[in-house]
N, C-alpha and C. Protein backbone atom coordinates (compact mmCIF):
# COMPACT_ATOMS: atom_id res chain seq x y z
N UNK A 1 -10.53 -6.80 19.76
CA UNK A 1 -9.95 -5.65 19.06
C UNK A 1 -8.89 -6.17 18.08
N UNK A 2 -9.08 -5.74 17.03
CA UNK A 2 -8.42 -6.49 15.83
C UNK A 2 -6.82 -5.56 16.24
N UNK A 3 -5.93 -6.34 15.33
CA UNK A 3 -4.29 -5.80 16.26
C UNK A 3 -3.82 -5.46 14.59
N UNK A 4 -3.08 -4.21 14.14
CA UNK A 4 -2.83 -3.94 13.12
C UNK A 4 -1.49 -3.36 13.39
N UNK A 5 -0.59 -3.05 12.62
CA UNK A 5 1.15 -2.34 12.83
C UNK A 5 1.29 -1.48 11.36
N UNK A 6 2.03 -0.41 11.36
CA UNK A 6 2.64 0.18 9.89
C UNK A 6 4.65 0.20 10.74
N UNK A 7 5.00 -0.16 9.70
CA UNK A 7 6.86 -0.02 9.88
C UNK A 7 7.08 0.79 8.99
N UNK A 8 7.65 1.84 8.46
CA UNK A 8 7.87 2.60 7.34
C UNK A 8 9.51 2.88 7.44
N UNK A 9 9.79 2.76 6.26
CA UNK A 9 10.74 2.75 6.01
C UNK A 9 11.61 2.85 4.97
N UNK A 10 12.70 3.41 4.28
CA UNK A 10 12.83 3.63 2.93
C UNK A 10 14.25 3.03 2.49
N UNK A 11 14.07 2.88 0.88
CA UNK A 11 14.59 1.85 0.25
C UNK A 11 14.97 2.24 -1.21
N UNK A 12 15.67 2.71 -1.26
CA UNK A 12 16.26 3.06 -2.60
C UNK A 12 15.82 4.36 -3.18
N UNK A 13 15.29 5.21 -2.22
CA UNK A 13 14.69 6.30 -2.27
C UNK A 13 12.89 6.14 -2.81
N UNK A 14 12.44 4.86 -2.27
CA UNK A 14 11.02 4.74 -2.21
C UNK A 14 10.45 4.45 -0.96
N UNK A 15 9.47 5.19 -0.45
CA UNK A 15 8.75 4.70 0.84
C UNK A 15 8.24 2.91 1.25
N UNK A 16 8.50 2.42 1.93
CA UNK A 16 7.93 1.18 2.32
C UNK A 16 7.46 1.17 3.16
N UNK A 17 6.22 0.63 3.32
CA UNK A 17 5.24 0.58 4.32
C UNK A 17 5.05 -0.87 4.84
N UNK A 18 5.50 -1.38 5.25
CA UNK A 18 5.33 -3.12 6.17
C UNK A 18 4.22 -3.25 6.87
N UNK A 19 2.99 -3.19 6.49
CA UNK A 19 1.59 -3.62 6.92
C UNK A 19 1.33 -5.07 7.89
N UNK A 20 1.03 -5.12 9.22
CA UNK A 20 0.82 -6.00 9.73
C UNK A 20 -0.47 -6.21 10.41
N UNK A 21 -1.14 -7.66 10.31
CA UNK A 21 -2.43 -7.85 11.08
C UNK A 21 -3.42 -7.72 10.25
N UNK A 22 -4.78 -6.49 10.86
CA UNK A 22 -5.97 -6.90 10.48
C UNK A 22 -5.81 -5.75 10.41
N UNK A 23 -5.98 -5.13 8.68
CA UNK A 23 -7.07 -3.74 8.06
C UNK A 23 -8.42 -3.62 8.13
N UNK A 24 -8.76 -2.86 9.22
CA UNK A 24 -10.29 -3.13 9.40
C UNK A 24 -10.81 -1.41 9.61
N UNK A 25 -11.88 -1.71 10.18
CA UNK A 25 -12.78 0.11 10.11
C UNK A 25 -12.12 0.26 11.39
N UNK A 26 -11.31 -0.64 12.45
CA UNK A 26 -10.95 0.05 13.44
C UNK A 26 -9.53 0.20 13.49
N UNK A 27 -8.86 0.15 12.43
CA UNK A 27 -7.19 0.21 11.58
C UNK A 27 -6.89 1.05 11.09
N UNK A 28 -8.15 1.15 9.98
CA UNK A 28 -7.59 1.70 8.79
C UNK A 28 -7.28 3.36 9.18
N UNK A 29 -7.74 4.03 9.88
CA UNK A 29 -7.20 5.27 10.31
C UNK A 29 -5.94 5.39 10.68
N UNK A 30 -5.17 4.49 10.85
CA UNK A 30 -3.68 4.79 11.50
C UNK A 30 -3.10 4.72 9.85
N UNK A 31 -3.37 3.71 9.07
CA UNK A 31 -3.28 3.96 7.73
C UNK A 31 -3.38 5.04 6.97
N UNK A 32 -4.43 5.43 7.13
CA UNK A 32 -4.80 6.91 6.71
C UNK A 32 -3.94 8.23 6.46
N UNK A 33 -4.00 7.69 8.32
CA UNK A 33 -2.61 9.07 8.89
C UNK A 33 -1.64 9.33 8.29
N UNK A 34 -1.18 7.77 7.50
CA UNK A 34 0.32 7.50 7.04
C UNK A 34 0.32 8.22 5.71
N UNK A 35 -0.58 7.66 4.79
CA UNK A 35 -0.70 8.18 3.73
C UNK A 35 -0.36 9.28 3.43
N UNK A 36 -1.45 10.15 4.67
CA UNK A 36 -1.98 11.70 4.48
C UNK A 36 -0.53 12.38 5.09
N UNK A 37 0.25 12.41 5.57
CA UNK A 37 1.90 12.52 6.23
C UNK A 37 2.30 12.33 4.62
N UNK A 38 2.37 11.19 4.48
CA UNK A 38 3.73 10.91 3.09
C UNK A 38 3.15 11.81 1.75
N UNK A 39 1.45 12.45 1.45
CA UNK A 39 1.24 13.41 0.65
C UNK A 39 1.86 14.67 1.02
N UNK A 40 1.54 15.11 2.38
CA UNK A 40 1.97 16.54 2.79
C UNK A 40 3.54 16.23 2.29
N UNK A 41 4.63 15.36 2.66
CA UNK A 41 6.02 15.46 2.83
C UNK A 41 6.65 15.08 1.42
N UNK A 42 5.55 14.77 0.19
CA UNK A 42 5.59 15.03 -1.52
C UNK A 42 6.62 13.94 -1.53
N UNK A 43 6.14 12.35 -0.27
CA UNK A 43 6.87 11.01 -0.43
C UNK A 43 5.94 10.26 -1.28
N UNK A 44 5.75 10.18 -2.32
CA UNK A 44 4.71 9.81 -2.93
C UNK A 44 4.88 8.39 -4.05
N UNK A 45 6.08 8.17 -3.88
CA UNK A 45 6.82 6.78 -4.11
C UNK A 45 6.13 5.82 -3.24
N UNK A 46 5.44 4.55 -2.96
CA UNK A 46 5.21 4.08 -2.06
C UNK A 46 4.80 2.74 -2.79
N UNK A 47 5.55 1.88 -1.53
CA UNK A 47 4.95 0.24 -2.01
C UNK A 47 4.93 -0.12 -0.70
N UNK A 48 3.61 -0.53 -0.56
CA UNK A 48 2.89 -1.02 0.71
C UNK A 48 3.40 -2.60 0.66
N UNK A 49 4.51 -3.18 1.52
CA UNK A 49 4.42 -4.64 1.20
C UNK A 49 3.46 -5.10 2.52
N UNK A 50 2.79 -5.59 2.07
CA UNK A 50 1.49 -6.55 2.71
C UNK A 50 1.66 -8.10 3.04
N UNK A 51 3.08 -8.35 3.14
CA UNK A 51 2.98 -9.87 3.15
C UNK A 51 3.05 -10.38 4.91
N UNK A 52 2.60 -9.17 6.39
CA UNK A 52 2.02 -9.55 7.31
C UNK A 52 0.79 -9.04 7.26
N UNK A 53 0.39 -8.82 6.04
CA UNK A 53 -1.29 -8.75 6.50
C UNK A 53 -2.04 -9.68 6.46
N UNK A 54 -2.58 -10.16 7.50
CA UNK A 54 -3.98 -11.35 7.25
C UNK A 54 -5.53 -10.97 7.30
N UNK A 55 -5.28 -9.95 6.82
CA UNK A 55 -7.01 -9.71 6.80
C UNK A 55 -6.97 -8.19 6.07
N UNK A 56 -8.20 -7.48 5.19
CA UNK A 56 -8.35 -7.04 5.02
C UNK A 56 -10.18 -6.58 4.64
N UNK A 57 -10.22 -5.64 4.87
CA UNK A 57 -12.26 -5.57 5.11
C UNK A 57 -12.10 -4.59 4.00
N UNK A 58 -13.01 -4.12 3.65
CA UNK A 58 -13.68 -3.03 2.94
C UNK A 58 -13.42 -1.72 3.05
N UNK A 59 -13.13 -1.54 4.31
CA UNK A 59 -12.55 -0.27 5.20
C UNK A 59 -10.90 0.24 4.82
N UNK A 60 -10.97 -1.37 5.22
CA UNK A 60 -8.81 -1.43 4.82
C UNK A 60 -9.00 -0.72 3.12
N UNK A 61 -9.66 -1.35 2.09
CA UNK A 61 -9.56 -1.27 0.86
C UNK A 61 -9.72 0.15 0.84
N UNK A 62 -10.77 0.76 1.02
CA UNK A 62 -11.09 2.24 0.84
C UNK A 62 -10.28 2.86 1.34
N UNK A 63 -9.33 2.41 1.66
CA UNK A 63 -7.87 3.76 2.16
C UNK A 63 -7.24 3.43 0.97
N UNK A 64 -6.71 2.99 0.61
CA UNK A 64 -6.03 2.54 -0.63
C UNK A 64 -7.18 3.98 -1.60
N UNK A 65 -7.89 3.06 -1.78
CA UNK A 65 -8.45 4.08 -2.75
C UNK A 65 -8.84 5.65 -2.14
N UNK A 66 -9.03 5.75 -1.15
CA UNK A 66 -9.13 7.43 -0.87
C UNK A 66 -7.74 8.00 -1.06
N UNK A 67 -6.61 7.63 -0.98
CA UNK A 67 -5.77 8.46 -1.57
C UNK A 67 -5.45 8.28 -2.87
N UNK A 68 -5.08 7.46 -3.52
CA UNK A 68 -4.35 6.85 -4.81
C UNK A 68 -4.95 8.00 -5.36
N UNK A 69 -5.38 9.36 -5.73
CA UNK A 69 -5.22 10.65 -6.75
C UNK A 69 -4.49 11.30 -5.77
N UNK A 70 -4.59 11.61 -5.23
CA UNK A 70 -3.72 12.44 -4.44
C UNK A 70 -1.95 12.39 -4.74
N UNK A 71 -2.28 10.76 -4.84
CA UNK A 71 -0.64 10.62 -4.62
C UNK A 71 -0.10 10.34 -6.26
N UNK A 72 -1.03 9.96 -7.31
CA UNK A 72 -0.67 9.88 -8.59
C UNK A 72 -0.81 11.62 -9.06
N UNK A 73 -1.40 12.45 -8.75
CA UNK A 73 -1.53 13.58 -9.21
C UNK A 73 -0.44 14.31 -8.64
N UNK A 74 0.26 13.65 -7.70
CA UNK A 74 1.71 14.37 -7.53
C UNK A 74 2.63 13.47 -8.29
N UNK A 75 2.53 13.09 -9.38
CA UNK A 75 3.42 11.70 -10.45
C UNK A 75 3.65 10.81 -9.21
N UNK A 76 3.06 10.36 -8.44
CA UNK A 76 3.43 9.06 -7.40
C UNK A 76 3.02 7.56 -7.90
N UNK A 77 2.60 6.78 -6.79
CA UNK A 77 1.86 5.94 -6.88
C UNK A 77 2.15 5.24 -5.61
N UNK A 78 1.43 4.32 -5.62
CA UNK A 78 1.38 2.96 -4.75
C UNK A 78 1.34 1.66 -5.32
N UNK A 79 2.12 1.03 -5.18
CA UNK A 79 2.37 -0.25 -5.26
C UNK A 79 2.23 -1.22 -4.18
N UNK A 80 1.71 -2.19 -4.85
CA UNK A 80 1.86 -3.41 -3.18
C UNK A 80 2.13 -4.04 -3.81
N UNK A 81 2.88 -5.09 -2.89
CA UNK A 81 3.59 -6.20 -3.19
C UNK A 81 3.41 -7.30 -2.19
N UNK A 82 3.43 -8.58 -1.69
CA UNK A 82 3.70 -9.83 -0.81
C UNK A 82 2.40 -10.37 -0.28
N UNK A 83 1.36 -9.61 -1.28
CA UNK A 83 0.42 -10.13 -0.26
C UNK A 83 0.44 -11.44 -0.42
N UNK A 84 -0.83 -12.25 0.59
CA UNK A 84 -0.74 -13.88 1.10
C UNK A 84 -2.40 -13.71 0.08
N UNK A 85 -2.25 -14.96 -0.35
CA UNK A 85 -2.91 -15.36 -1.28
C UNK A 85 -4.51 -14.78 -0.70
N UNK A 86 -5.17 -15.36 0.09
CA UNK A 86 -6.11 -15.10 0.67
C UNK A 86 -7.02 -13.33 0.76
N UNK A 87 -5.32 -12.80 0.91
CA UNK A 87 -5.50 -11.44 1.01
C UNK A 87 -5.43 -10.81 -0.74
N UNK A 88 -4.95 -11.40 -1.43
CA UNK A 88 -4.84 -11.09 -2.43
C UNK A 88 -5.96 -11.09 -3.43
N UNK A 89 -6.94 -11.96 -3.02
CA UNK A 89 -8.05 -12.66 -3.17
C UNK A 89 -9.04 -11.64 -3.08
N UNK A 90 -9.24 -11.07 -2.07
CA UNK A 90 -9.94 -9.66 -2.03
C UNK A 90 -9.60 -8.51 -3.12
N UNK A 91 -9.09 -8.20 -3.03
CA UNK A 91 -8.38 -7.27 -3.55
C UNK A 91 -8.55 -7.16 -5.02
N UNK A 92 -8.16 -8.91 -5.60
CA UNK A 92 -8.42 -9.53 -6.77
C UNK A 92 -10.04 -8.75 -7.14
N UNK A 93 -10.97 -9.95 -6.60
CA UNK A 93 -12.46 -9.59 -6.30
C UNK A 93 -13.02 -8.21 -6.62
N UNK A 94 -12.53 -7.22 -6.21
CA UNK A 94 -13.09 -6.12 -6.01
C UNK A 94 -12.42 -5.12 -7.09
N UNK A 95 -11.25 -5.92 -7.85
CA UNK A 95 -10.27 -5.21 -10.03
C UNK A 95 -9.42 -4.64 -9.09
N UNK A 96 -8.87 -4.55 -7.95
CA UNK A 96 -7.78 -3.83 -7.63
C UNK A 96 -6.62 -3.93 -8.70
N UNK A 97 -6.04 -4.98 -9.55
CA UNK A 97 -5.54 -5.40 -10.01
C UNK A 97 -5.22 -4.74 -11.17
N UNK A 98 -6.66 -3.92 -11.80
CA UNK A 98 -6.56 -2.95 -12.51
C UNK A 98 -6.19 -1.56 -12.52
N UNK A 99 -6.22 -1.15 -10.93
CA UNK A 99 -5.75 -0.01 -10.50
C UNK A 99 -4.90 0.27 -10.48
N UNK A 100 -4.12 -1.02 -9.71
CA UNK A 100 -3.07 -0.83 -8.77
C UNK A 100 -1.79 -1.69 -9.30
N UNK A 101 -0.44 -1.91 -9.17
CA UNK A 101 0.63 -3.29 -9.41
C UNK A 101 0.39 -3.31 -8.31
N UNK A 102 0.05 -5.07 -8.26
CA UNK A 102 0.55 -5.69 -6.78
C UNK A 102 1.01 -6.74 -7.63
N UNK A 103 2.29 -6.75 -6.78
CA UNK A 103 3.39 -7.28 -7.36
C UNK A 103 3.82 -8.33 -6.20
N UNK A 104 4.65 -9.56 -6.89
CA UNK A 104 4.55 -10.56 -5.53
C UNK A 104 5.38 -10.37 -4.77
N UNK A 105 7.06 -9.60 -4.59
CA UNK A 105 8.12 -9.01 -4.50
C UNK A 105 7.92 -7.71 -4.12
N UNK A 106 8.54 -7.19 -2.58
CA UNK A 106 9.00 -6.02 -2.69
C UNK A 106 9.88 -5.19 -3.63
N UNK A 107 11.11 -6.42 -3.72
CA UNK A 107 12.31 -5.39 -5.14
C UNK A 107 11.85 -5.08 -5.88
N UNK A 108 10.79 -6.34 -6.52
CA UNK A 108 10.23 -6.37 -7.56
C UNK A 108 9.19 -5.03 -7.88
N UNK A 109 8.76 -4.25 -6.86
CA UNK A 109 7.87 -3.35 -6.98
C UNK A 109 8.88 -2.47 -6.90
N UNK A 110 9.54 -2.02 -5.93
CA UNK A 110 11.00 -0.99 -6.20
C UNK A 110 10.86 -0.91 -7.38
N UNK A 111 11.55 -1.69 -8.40
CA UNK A 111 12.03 -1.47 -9.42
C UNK A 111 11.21 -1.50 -10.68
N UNK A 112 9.80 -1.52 -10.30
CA UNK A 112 8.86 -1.03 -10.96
C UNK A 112 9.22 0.62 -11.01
N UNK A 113 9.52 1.27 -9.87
CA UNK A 113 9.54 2.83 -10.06
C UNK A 113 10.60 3.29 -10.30
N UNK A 114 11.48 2.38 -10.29
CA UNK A 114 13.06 2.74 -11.13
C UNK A 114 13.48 2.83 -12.11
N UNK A 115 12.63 1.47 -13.20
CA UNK A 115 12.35 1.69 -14.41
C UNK A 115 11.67 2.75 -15.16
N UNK A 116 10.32 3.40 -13.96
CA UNK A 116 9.71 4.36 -14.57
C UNK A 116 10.44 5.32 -15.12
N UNK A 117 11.28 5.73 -14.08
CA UNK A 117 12.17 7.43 -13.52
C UNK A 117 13.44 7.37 -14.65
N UNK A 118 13.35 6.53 -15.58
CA UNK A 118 14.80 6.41 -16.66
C UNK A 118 14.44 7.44 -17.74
């Protein structure tokens, strides 16, 4: 059984999400949950730092993308930041890169949405 964690927590008035372990089809629902919570509660600031994640499947990815309108159509977004090369690699692979900032820095993504809000 793959072992996965969310820490949430906030930071300059943006959600942080501290992703740990393995995003998999038997994970990604606790993920989900999180998301679908921080749309209802219009927290829609969010930078997922990923730098304890070591794995990510296809499953993990498609949460990312099943919300990202949801949460940009409320002016949000998601940002990630720290992933480990490997993991980044996926992500890469599949144009996330085009979607999404993943940024190598948590601050560094913060202040991606600080700059926006001027």
């Amino acid at each position: 059984m793959s072992t996965f964690e969310i820490k949430k927590r906030s930071k300059s008035g943006i959600v942080v999400l501290d992703i740990f372990g393995e995003l998999d089809a038997h994970t990604a629902p606790g993920l989900e949950k999180e998301f679908q919570k921080l749309i209802e509660d219009k927290s829609v600031n969010i930078v997922v730092n990923g730098s304890g994640l070591e794995y990510i499947s296809s499953a993990g990815l498609g949460v990312f993308m099943a919300y990202i309108e949801d949460i940009r159509s409320q002016n949000g977004d998601i940002k990630i930041a720290g992933l480990r090369p490997k993991v980044f690699n996926v992500f890469d692979l599949l144009g996330f890169p085009t979607l999404y900032d993943i940024i190598e820095t948590e601050d560094d993504a913060i202040g991606r949405f600080q700059n926006h809000s001027q």
